[in-house]
C-alpha atoms as a PDB file:
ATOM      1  CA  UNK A   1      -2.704   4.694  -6.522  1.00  0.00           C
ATOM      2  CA  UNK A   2      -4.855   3.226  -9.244  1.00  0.00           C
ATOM      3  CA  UNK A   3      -7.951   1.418  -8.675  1.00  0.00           C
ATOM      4  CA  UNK A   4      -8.532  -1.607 -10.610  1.00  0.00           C
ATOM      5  CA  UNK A   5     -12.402  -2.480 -10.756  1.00  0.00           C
ATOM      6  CA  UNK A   6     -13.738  -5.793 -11.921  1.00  0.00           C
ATOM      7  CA  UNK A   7     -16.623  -7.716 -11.240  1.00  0.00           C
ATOM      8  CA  UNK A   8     -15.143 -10.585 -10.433  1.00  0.00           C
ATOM      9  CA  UNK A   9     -12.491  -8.096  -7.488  1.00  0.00           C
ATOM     10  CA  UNK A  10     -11.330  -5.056  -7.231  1.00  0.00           C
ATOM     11  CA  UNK A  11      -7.688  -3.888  -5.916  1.00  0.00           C
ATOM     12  CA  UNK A  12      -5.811  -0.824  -5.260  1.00  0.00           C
ATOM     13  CA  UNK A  13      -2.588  -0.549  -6.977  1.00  0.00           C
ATOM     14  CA  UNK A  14      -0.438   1.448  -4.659  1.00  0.00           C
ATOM     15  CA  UNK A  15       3.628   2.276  -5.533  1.00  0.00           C
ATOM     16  CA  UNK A  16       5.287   2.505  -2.760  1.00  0.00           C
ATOM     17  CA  UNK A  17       8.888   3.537  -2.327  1.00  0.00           C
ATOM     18  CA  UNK A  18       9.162  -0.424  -1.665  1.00  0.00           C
ATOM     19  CA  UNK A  19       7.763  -1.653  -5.165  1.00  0.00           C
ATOM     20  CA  UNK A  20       3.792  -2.574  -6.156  1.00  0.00           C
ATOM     21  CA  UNK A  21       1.640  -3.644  -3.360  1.00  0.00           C
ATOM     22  CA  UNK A  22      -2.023  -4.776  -4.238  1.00  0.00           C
ATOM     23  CA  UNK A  23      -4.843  -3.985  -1.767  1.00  0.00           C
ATOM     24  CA  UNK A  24      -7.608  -6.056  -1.709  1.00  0.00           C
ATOM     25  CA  UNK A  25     -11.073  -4.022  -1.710  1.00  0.00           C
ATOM     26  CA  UNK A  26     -13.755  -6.929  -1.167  1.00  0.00           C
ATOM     27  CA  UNK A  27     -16.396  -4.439  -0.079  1.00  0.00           C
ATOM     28  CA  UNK A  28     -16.052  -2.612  -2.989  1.00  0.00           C
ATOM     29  CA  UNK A  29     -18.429  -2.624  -6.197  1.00  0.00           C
ATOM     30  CA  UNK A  30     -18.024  -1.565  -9.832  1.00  0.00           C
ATOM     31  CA  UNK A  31     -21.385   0.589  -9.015  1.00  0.00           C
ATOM     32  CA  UNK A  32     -19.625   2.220  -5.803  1.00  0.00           C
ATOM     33  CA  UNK A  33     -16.497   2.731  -7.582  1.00  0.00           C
ATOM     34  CA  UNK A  34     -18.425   4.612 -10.551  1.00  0.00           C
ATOM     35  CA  UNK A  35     -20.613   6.560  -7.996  1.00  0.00           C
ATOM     36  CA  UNK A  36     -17.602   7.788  -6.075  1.00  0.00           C
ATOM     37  CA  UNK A  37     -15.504   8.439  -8.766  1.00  0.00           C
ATOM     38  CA  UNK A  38     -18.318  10.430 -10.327  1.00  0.00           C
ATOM     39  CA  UNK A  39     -18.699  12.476  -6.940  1.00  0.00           C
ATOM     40  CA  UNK A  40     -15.062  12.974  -7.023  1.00  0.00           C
ATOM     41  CA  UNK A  41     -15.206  14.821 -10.204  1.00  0.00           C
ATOM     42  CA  UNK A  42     -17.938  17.000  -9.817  1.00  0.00           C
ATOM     43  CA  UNK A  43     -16.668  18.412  -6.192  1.00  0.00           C
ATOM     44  CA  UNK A  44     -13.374  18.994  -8.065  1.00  0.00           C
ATOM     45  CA  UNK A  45     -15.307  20.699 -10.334  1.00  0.00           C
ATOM     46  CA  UNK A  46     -17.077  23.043  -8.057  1.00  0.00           C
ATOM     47  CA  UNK A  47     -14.190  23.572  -5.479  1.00  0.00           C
ATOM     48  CA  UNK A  48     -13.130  26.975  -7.016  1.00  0.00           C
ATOM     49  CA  UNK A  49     -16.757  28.224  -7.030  1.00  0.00           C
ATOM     50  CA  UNK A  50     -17.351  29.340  -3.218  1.00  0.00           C
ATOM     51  CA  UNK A  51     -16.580  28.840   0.195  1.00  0.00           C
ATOM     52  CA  UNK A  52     -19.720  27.148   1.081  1.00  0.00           C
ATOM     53  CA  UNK A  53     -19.603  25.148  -2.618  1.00  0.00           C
ATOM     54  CA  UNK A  54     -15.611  24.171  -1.307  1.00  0.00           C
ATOM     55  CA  UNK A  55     -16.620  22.971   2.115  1.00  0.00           C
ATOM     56  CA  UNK A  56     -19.321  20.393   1.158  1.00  0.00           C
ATOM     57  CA  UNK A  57     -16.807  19.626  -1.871  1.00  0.00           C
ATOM     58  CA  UNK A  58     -14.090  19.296   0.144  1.00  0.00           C
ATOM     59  CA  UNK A  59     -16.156  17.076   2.311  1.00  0.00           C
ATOM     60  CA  UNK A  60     -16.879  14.731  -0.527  1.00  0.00           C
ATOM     61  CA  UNK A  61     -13.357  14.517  -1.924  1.00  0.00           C
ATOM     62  CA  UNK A  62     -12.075  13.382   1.695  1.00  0.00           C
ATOM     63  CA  UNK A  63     -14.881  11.133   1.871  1.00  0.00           C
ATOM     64  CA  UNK A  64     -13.911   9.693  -1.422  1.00  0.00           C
ATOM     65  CA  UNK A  65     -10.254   9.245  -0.392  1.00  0.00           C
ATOM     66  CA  UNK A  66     -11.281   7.267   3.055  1.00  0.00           C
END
């Protein structure tokens, strides 16, 4: 999957066993992209670090994939 982020639209770019399909992601802003994709990184970051540190990380990357 590969998100494409515009400010005019943004899509997800999924391959599929059945070729490209394009999701549409109207509610989805450049800002809320860059904020999640941000938060993404970081609780990868920290995942390793402890078990309390991996839940609330773990809770962010799900959160993120939603």
């Amino acid at each position: 999957m590969i998100v494409n982020v515009d400010r005019l639209r943004c899509d997800a770019l999924l391959l599929t066993t059945g070729g490209l399909c394009v999701l549409p992601l109207p509610g989805l802003s450049k800002d809320a992209a860059t904020r999640r994709a941000r938060a993404f990184q970081r609780a990868l970051a920290v995942a390793p670090q402890g078990r309390a540190t991996s839940t609330a990380a773990t809770q962010t990357v799900l959160a993120t994939l939603e």
